[in-house]
C-alpha atoms as a PDB file:
ATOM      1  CA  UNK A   1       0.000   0.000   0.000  1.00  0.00           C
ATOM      2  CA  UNK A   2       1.751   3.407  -1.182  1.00  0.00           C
ATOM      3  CA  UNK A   3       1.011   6.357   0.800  1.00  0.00           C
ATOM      4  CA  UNK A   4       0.627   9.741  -0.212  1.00  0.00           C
ATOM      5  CA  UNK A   5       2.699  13.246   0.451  1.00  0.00           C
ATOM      6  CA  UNK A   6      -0.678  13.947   1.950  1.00  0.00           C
ATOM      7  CA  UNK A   7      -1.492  11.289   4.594  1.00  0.00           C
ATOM      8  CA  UNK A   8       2.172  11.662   5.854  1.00  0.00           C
ATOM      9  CA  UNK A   9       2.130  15.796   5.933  1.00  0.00           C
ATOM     10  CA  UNK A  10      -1.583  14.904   8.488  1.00  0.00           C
ATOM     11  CA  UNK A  11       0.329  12.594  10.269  1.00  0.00           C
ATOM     12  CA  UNK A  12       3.007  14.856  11.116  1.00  0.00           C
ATOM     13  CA  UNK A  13       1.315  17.782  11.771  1.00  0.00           C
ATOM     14  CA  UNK A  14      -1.067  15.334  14.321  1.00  0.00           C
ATOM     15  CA  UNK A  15       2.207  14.147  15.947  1.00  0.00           C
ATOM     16  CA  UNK A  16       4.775  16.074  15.060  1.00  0.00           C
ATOM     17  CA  UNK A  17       6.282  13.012  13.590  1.00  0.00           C
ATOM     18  CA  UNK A  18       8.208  13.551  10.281  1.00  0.00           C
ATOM     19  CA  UNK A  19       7.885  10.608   7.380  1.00  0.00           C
ATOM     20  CA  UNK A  20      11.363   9.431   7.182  1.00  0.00           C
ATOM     21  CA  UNK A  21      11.143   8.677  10.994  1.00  0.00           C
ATOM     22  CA  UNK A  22       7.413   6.943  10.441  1.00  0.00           C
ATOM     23  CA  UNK A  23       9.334   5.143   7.276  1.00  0.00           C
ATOM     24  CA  UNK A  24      11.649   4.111   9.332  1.00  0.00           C
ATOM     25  CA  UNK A  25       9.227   2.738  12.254  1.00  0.00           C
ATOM     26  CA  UNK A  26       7.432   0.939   9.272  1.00  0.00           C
ATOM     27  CA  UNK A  27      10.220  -1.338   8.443  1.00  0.00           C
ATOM     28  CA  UNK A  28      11.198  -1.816  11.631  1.00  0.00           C
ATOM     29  CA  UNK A  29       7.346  -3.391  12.349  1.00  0.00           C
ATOM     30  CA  UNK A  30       7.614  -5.411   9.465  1.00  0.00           C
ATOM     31  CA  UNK A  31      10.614  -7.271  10.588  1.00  0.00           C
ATOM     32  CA  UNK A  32       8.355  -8.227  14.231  1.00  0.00           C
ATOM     33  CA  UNK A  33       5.659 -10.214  15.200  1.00  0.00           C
ATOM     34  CA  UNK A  34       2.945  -7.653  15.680  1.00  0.00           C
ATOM     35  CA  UNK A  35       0.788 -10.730  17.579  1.00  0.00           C
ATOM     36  CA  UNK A  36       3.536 -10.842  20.066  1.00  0.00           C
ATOM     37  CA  UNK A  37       2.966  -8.879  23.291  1.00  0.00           C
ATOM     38  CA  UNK A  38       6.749  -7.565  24.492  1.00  0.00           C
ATOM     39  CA  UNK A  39       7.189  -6.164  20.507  1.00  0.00           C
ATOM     40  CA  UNK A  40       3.282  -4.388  20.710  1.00  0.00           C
ATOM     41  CA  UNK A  41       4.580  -2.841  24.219  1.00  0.00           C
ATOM     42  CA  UNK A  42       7.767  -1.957  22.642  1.00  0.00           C
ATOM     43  CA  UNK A  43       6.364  -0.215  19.504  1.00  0.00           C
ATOM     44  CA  UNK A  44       3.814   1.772  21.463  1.00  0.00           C
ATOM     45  CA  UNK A  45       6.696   2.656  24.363  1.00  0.00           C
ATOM     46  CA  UNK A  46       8.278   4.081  21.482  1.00  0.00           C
ATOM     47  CA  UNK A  47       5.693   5.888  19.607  1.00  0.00           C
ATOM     48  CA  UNK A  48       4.676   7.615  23.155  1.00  0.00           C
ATOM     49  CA  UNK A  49       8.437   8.594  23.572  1.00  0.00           C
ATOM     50  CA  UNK A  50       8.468  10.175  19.864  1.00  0.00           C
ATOM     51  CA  UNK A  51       4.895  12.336  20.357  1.00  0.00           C
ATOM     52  CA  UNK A  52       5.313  13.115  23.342  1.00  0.00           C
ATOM     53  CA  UNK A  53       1.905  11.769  24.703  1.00  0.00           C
ATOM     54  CA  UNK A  54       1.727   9.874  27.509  1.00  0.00           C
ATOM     55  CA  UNK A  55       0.352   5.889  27.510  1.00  0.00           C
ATOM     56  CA  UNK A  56      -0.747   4.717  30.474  1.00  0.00           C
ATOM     57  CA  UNK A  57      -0.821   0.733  31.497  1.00  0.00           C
ATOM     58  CA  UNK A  58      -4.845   0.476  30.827  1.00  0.00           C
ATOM     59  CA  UNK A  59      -4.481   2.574  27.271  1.00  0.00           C
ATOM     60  CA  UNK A  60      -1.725  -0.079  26.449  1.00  0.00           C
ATOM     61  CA  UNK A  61      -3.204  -2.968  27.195  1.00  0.00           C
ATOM     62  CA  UNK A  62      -6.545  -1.579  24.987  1.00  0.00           C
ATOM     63  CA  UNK A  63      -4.228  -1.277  22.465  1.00  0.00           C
ATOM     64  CA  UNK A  64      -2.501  -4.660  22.750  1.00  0.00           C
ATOM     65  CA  UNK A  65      -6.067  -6.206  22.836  1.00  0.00           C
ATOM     66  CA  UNK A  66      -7.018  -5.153  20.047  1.00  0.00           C
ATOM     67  CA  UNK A  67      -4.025  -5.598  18.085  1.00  0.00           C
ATOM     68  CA  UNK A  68      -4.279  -9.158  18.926  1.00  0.00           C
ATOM     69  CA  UNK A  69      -7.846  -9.952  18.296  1.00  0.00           C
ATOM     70  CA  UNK A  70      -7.640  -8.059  15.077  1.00  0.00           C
ATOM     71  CA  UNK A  71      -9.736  -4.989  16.475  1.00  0.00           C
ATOM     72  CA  UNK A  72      -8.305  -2.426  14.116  1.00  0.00           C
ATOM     73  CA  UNK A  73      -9.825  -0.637  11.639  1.00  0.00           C
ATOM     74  CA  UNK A  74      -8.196  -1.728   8.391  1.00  0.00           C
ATOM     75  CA  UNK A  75      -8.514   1.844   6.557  1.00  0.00           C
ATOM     76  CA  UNK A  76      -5.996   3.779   8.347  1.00  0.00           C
ATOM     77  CA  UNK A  77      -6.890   6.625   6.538  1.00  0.00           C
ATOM     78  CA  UNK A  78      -9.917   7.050   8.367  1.00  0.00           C
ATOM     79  CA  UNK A  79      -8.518   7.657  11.849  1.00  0.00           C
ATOM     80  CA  UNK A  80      -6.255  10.770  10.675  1.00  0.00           C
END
């Protein structure tokens, strides 16, 4: 799935997050098991680090959840 200028120019301005370090989180999420618990804890550790917003335990284990029993909405492009 290719991405456009625009979806990564929301994205930043949302989270101050540029697209070569989102690129770069990408392929690094590729190479993990997104089912496994310590890499989902990891990932989101890292994305609260890089925006700046705080994750507490409860909010990460929502997101874990959800992750694992395929609770995400598919079209990303709806939650920008």
């Amino acid at each position: 799935m290719a991405f456009s200028d625009s979806f990564f120019n929301r994205i930043e301005k949302k989270t101050n997050v540029g697209k070569d370090t989102i690129i770069e989180l990408a392929k690094k999420l590729q190479q993990n098991d997104l089912k496994n618990e310590g890499t989902l804890r990891e990932v989101i550790q890292t994305l609260s680090k890089m925006t700046g917003r705080d994750v507490s335990k409860e909010q990460e284990d929502k997101i874990i959840n959800a992750v694992v029993t395929d609770k995400v909405p598919k079209d990303i492009d709806k939650l920008i």
